[in-house]
PDB file of N, CA and C in Angstrom:
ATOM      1  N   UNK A   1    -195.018  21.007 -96.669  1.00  0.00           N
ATOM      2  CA  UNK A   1    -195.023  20.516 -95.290  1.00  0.00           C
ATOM      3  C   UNK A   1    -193.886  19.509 -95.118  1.00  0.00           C
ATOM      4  N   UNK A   2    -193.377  19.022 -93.722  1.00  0.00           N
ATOM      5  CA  UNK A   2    -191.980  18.796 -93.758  1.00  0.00           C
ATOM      6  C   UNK A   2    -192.976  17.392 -93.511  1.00  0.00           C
ATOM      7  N   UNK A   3    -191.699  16.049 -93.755  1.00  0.00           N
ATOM      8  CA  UNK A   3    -192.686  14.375 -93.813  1.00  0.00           C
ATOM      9  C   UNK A   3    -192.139  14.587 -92.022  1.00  0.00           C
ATOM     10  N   UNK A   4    -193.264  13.658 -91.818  1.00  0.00           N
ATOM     11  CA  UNK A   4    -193.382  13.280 -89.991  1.00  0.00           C
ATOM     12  C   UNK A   4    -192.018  12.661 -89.675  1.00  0.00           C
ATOM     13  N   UNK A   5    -191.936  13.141 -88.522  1.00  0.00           N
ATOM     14  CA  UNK A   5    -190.622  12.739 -87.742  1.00  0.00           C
ATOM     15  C   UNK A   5    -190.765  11.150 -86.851  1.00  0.00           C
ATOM     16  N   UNK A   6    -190.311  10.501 -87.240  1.00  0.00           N
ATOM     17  CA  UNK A   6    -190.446   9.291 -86.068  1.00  0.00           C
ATOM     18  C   UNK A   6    -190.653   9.121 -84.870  1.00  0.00           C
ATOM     19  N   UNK A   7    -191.470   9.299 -84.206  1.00  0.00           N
ATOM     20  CA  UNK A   7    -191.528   9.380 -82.635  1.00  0.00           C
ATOM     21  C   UNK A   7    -190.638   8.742 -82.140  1.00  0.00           C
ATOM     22  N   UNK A   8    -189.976   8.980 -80.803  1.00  0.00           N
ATOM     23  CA  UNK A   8    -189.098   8.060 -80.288  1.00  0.00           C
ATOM     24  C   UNK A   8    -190.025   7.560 -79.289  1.00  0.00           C
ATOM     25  N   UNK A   9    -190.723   5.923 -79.824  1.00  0.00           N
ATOM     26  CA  UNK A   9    -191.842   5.270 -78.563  1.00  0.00           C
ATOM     27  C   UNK A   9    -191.374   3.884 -78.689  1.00  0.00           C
ATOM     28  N   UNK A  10    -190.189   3.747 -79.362  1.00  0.00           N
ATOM     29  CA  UNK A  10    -190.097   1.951 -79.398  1.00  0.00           C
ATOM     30  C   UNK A  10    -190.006   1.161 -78.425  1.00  0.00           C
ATOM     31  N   UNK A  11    -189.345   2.235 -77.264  1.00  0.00           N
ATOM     32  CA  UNK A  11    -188.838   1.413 -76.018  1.00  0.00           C
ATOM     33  C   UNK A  11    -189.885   1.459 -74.824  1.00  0.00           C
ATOM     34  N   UNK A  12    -190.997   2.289 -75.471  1.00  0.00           N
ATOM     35  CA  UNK A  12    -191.924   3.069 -74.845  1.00  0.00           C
ATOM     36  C   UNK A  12    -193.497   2.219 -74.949  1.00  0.00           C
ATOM     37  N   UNK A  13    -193.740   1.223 -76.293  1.00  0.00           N
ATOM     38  CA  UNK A  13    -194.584   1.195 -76.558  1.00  0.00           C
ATOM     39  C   UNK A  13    -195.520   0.744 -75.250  1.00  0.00           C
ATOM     40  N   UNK A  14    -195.157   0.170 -74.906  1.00  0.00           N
ATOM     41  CA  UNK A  14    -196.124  -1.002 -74.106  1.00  0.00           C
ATOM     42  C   UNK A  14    -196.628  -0.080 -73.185  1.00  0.00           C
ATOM     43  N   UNK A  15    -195.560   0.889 -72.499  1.00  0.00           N
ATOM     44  CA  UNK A  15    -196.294   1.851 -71.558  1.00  0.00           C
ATOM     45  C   UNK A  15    -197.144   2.888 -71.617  1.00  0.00           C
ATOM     46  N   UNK A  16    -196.833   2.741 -73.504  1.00  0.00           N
ATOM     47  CA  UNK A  16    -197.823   4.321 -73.599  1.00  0.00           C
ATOM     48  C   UNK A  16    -199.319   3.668 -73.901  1.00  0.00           C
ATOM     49  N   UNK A  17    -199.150   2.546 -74.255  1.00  0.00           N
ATOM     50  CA  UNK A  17    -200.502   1.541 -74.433  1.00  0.00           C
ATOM     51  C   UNK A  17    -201.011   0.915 -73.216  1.00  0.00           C
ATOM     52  N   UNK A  18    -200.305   0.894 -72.295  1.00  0.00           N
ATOM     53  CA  UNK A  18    -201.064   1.044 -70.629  1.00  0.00           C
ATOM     54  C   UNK A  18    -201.385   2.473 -70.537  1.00  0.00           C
ATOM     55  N   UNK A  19    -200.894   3.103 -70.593  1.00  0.00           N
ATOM     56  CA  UNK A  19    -201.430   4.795 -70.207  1.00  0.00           C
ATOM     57  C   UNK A  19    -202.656   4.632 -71.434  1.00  0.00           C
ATOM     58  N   UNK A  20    -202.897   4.807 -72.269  1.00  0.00           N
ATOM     59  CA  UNK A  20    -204.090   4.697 -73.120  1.00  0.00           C
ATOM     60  C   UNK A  20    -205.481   3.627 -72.572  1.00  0.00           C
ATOM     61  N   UNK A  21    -204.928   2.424 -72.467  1.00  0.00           N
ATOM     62  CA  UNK A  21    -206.054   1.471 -71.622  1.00  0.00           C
ATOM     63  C   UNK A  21    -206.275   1.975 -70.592  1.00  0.00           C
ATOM     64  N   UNK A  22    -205.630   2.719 -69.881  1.00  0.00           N
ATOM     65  CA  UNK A  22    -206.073   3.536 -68.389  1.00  0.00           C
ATOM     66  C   UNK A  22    -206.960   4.314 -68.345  1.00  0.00           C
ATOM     67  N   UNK A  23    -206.520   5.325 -69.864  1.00  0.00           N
ATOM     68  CA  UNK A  23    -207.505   6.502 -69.716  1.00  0.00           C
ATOM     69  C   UNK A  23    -209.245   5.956 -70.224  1.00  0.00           C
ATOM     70  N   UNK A  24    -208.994   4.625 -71.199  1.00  0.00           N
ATOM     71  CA  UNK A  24    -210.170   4.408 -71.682  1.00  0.00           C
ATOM     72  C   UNK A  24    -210.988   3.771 -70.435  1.00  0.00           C
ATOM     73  N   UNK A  25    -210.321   2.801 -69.762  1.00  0.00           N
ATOM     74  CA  UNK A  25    -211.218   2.945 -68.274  1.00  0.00           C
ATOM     75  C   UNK A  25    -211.405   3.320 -67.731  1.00  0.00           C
ATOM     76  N   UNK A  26    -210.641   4.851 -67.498  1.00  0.00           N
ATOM     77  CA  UNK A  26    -211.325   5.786 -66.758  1.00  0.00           C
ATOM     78  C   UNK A  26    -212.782   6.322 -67.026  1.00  0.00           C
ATOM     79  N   UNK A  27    -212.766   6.524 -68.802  1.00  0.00           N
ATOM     80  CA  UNK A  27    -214.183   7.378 -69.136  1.00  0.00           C
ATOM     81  C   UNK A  27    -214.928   6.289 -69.391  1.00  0.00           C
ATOM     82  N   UNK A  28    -214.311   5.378 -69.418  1.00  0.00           N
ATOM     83  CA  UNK A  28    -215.798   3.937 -69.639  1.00  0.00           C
ATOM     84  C   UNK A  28    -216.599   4.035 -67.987  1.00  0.00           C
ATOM     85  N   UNK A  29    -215.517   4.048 -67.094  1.00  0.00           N
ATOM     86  CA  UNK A  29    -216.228   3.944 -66.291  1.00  0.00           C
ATOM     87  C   UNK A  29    -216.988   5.577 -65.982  1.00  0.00           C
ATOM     88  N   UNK A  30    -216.550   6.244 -66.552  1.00  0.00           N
ATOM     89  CA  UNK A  30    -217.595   7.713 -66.259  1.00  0.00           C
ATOM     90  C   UNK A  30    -218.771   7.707 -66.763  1.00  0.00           C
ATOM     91  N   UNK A  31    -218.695   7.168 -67.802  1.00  0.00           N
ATOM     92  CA  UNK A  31    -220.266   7.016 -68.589  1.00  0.00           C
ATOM     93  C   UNK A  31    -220.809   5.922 -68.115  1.00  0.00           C
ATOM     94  N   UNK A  32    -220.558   4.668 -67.509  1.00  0.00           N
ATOM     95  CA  UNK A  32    -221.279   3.658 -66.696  1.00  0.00           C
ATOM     96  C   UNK A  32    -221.690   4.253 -65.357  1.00  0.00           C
ATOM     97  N   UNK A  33    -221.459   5.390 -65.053  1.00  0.00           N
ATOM     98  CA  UNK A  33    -221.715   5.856 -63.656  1.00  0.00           C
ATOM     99  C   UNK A  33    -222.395   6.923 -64.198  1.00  0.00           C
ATOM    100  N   UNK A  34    -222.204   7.521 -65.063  1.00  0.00           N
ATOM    101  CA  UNK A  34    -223.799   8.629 -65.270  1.00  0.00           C
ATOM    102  C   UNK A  34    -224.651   7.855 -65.856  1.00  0.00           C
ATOM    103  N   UNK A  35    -224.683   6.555 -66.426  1.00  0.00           N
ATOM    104  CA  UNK A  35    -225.709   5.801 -66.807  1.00  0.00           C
ATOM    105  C   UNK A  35    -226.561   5.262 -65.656  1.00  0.00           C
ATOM    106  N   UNK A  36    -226.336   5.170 -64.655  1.00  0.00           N
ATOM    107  CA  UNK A  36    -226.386   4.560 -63.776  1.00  0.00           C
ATOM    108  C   UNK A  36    -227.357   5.739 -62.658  1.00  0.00           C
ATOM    109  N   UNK A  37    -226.607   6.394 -62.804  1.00  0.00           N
ATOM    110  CA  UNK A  37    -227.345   8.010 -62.096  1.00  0.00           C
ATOM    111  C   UNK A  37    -228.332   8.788 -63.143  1.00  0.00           C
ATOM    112  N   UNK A  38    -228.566   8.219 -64.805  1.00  0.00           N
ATOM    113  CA  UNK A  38    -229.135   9.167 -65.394  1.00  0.00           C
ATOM    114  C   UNK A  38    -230.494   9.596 -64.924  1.00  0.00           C
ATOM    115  N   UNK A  39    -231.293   8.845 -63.912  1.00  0.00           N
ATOM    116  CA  UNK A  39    -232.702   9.363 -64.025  1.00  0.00           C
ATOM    117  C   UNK A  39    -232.662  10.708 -62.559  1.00  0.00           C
ATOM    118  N   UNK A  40    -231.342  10.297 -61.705  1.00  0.00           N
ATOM    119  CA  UNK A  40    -231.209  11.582 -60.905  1.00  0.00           C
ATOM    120  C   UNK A  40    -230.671  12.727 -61.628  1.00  0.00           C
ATOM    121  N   UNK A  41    -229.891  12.651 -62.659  1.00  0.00           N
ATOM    122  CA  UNK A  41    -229.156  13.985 -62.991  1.00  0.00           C
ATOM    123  C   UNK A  41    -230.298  14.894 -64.311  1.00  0.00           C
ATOM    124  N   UNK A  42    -229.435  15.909 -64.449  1.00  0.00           N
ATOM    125  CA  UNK A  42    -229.908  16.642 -65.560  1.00  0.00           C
ATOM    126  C   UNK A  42    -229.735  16.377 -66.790  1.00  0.00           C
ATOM    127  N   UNK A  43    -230.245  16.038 -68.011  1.00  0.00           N
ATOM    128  CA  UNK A  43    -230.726  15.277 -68.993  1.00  0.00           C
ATOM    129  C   UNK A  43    -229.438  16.006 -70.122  1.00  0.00           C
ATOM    130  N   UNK A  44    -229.958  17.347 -70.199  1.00  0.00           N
ATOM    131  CA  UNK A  44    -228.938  17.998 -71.167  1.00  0.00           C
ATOM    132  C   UNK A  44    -227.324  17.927 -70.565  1.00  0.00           C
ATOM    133  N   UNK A  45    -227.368  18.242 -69.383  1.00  0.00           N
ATOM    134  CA  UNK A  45    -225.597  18.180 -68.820  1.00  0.00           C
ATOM    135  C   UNK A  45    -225.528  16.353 -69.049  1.00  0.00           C
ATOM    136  N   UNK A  46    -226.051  15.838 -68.974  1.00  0.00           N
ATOM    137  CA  UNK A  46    -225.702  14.455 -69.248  1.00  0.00           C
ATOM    138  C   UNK A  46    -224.887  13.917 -70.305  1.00  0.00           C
ATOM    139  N   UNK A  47    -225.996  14.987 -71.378  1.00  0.00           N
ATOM    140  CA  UNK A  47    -225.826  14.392 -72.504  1.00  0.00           C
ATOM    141  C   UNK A  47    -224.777  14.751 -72.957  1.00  0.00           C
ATOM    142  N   UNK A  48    -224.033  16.335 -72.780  1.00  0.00           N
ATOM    143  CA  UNK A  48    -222.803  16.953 -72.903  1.00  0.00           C
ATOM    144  C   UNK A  48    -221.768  16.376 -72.250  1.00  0.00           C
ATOM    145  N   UNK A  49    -222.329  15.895 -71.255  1.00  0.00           N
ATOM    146  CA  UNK A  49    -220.962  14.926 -70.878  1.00  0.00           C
ATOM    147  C   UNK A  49    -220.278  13.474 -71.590  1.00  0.00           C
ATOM    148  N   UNK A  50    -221.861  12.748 -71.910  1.00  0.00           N
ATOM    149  CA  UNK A  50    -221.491  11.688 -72.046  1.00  0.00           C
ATOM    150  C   UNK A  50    -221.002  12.093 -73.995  1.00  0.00           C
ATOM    151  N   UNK A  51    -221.354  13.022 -74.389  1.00  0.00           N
ATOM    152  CA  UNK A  51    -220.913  13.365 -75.855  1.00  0.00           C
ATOM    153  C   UNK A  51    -219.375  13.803 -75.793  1.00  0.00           C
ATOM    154  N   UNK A  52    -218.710  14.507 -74.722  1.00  0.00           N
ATOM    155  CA  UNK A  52    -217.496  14.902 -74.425  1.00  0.00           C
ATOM    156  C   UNK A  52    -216.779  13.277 -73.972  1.00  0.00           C
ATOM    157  N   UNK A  53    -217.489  12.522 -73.664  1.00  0.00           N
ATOM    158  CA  UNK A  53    -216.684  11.406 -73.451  1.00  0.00           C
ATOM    159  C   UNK A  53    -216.393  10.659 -74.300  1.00  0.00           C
ATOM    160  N   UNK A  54    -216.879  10.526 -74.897  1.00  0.00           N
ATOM    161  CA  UNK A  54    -217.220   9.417 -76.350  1.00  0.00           C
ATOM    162  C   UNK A  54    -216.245   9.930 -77.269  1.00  0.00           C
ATOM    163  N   UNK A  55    -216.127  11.491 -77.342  1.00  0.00           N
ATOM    164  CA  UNK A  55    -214.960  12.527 -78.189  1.00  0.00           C
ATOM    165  C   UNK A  55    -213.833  11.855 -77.922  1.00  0.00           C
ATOM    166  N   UNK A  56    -213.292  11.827 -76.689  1.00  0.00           N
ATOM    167  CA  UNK A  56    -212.317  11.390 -76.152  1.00  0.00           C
ATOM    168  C   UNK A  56    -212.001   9.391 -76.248  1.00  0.00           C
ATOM    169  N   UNK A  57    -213.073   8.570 -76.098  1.00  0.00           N
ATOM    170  CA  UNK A  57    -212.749   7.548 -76.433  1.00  0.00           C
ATOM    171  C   UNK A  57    -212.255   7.592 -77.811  1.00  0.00           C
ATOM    172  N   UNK A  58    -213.013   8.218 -78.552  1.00  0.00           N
ATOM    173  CA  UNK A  58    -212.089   8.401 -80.393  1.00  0.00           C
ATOM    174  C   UNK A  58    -210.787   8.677 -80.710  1.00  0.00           C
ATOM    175  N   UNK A  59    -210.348   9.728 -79.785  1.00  0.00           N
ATOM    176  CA  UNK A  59    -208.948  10.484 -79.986  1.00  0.00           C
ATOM    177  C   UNK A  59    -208.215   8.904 -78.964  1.00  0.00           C
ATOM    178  N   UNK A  60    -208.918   7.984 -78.590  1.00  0.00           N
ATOM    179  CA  UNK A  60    -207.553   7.021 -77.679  1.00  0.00           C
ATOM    180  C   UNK A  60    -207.674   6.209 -78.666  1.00  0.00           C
ATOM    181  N   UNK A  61    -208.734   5.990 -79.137  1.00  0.00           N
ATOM    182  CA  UNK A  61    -208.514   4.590 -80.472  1.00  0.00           C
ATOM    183  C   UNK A  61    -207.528   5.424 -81.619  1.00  0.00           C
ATOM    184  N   UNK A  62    -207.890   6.853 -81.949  1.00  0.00           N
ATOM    185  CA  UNK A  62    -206.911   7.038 -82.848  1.00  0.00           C
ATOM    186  C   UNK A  62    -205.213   7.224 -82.487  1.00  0.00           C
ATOM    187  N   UNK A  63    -205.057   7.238 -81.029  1.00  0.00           N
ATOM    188  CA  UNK A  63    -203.847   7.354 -80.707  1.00  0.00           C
ATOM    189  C   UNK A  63    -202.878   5.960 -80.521  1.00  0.00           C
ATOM    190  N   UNK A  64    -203.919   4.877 -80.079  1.00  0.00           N
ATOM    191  CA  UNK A  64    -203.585   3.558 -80.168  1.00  0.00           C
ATOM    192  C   UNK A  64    -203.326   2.842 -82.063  1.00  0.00           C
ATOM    193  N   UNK A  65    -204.257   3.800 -82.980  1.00  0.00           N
ATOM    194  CA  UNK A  65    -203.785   3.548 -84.672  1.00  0.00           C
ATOM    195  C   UNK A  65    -202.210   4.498 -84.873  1.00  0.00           C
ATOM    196  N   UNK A  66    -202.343   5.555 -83.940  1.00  0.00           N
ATOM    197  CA  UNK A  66    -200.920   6.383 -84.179  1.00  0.00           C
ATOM    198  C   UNK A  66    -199.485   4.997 -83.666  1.00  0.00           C
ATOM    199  N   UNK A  67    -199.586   4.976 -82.543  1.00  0.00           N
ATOM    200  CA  UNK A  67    -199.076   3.470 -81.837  1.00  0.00           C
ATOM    201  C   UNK A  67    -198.769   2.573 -82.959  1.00  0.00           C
ATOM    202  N   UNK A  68    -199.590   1.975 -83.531  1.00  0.00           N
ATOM    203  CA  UNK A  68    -199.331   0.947 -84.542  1.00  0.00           C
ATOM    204  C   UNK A  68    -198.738   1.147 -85.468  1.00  0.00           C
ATOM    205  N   UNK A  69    -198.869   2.336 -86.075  1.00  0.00           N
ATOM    206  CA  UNK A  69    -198.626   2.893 -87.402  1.00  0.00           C
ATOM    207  C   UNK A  69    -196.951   3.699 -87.236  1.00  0.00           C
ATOM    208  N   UNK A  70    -196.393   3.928 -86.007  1.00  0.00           N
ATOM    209  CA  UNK A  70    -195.529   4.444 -85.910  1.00  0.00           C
ATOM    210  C   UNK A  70    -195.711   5.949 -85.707  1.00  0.00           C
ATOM    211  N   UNK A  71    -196.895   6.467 -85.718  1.00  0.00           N
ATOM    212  CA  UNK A  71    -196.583   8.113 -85.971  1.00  0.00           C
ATOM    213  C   UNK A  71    -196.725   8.501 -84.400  1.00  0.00           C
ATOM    214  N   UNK A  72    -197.108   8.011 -83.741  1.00  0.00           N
ATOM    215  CA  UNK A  72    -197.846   8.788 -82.460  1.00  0.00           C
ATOM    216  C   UNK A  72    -196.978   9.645 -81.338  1.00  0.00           C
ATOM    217  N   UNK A  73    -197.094  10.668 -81.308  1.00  0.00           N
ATOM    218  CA  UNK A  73    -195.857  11.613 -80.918  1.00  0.00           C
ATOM    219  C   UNK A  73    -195.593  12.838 -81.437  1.00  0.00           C
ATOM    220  N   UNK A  74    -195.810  12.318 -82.678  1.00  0.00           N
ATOM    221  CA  UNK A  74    -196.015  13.185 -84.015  1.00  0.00           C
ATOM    222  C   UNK A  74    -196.941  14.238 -84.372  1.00  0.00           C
ATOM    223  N   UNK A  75    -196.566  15.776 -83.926  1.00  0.00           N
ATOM    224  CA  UNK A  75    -197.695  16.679 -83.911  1.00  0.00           C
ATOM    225  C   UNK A  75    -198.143  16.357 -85.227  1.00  0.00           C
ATOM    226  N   UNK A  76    -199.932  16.057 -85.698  1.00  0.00           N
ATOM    227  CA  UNK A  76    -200.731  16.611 -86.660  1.00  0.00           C
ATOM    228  C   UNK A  76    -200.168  17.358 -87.623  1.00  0.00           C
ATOM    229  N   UNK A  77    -199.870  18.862 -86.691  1.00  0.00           N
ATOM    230  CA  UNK A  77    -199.875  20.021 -87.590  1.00  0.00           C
ATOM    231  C   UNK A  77    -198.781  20.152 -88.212  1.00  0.00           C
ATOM    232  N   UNK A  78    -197.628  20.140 -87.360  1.00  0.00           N
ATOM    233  CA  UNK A  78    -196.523  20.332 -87.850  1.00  0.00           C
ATOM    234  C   UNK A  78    -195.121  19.524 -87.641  1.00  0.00           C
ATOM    235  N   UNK A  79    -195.934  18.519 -87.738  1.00  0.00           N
ATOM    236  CA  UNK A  79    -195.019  17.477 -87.401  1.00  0.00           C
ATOM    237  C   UNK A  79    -193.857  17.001 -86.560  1.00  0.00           C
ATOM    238  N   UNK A  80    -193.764  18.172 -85.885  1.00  0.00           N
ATOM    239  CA  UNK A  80    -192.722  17.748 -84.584  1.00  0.00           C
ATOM    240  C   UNK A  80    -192.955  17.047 -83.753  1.00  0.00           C
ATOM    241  N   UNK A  81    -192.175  16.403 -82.690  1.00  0.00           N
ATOM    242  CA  UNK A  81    -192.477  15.383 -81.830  1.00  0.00           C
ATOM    243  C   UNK A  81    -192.994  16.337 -80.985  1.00  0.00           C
ATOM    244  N   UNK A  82    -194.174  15.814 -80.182  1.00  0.00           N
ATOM    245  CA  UNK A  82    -194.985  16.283 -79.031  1.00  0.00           C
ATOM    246  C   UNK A  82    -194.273  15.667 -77.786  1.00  0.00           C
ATOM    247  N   UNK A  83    -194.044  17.250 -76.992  1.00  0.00           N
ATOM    248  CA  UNK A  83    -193.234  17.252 -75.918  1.00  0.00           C
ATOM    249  C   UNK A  83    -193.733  15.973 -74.843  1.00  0.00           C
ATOM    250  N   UNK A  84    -192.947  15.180 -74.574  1.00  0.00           N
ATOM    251  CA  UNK A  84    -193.231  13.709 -73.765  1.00  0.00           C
ATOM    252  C   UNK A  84    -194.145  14.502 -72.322  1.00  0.00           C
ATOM    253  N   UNK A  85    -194.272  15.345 -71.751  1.00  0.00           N
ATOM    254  CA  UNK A  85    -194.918  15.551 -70.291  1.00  0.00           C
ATOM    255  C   UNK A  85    -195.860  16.242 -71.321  1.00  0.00           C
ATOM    256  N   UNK A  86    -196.823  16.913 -71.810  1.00  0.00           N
ATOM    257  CA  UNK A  86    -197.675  16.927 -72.874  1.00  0.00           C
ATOM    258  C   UNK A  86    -198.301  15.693 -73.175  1.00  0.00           C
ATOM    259  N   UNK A  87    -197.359  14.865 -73.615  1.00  0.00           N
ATOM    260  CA  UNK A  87    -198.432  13.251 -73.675  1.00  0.00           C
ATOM    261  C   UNK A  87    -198.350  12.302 -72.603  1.00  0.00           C
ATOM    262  N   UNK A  88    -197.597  12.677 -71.331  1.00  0.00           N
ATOM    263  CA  UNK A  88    -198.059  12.100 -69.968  1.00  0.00           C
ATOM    264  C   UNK A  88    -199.137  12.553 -69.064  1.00  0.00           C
ATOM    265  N   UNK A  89    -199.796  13.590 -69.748  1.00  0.00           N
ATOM    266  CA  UNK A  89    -200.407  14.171 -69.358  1.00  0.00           C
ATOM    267  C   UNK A  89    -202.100  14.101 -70.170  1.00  0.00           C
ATOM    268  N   UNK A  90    -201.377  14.094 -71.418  1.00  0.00           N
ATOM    269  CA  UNK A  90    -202.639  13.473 -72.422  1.00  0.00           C
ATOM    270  C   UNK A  90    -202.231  12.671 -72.983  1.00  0.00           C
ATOM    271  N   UNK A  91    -201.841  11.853 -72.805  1.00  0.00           N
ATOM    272  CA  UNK A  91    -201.675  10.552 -73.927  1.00  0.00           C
ATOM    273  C   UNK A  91    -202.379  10.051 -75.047  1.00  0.00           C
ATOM    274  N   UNK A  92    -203.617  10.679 -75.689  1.00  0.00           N
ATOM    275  CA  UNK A  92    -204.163  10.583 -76.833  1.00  0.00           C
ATOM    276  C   UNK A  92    -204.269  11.761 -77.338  1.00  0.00           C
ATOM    277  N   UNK A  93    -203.581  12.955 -77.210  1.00  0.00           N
ATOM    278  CA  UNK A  93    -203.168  14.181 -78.137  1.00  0.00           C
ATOM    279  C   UNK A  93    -202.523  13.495 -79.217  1.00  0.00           C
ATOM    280  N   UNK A  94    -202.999  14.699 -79.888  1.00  0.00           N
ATOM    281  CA  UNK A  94    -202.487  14.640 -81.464  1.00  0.00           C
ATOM    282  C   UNK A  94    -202.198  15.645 -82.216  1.00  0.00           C
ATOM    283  N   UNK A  95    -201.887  16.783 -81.286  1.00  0.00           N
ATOM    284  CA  UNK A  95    -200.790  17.934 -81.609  1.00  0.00           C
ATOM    285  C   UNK A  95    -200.187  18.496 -80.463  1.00  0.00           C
ATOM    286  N   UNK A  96    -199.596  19.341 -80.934  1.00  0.00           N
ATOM    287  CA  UNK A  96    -198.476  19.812 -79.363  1.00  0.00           C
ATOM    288  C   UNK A  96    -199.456  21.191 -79.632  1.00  0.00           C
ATOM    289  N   UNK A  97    -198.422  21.879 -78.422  1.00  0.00           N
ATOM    290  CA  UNK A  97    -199.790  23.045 -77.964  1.00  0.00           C
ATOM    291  C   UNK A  97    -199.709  23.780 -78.415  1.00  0.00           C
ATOM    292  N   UNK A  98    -198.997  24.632 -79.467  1.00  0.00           N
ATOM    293  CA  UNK A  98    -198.874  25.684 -80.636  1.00  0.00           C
ATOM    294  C   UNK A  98    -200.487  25.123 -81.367  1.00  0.00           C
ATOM    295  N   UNK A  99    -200.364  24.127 -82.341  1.00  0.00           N
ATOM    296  CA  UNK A  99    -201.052  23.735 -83.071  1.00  0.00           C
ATOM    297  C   UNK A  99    -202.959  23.630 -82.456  1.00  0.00           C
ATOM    298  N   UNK A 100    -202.446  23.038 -81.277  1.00  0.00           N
ATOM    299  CA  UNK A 100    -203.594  22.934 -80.533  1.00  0.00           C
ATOM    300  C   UNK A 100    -204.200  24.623 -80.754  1.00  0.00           C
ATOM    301  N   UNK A 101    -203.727  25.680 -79.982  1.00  0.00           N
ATOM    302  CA  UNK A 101    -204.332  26.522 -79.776  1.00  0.00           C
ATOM    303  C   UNK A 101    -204.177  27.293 -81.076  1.00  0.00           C
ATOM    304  N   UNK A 102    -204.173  26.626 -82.580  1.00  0.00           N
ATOM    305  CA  UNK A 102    -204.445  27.571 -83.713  1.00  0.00           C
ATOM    306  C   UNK A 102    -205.681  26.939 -83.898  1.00  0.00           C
ATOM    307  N   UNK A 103    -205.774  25.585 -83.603  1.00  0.00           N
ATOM    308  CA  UNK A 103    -207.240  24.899 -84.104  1.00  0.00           C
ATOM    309  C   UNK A 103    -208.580  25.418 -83.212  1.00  0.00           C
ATOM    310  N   UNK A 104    -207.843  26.279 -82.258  1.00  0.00           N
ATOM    311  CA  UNK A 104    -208.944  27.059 -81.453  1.00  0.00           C
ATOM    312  C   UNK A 104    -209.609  27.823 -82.003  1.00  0.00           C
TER     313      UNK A 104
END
C-alpha cells in the first residue's frame, strides 16, 4: 500500500473545523428534537434514527483526530486526497467515492 499523502488543509484548518462543529450541531440538535418528540413518534424509527446519528457524531470526532493528526483528506483506502467538493459536502468522510462504494 502506497504511505498517505498529506492533505493540503493547512491553510484550511480552521474552516474545515467550523464545517465539522456545524455538522455536529446540526445532529445534536436532531436528536434533542426527537428526544423531545419521542413519546409522539414511532419508537423503532426513532431508534434508527437516533442510532444513524450517533454513527455520524463518531465519523466527526474521528475526522476532527484526522485534523490533528494531519491525515484528514486522506482517502482510508487508498490513500489519495479526497476530492475537496466531496468533503464540502461531507466533511467527516473518510474515503473518496471509489473506496466508499467497494465498502458497500
Amino acid at each position: 500500500m502506497n504511505s498517505p499523502k498529506t492533505a493540503p488543509v493547512d491553510h484550511r484548518v480552521h474552516e474545515i473545523l467550523q464545517r465539522l462543529q456545524h455538522e455536529r450541531n446540526t445532529r445534536l440538535a436532531q436528536l434533542n428534537a426527537m428526544e423531545a418528540d419521542k413519546p409522539n413518534s414511532n419508537e423503532d424509527l426513532v431508534t434508527a434514527q437516533t442510532t444513524a446519528i450517533r454513527l455520524v457524531l463518531k465519523e466527526i470526532d474521528a475526522a476532527e483526530e484526522r485534523v490533528a493528526d494531519g491525515t484528514y483528506g486522506v482517502c482510508g483506502g487508498c490513500n489519495a486526497n479526497i476530492p475537496v467538493g466531496r468533503l464540502e459536502i461531507l466533511p467527516y468522510v473518510r474515503y473518496c467515492v471509489r473506496c466508499q462504494q467497494q465498502a458497500l
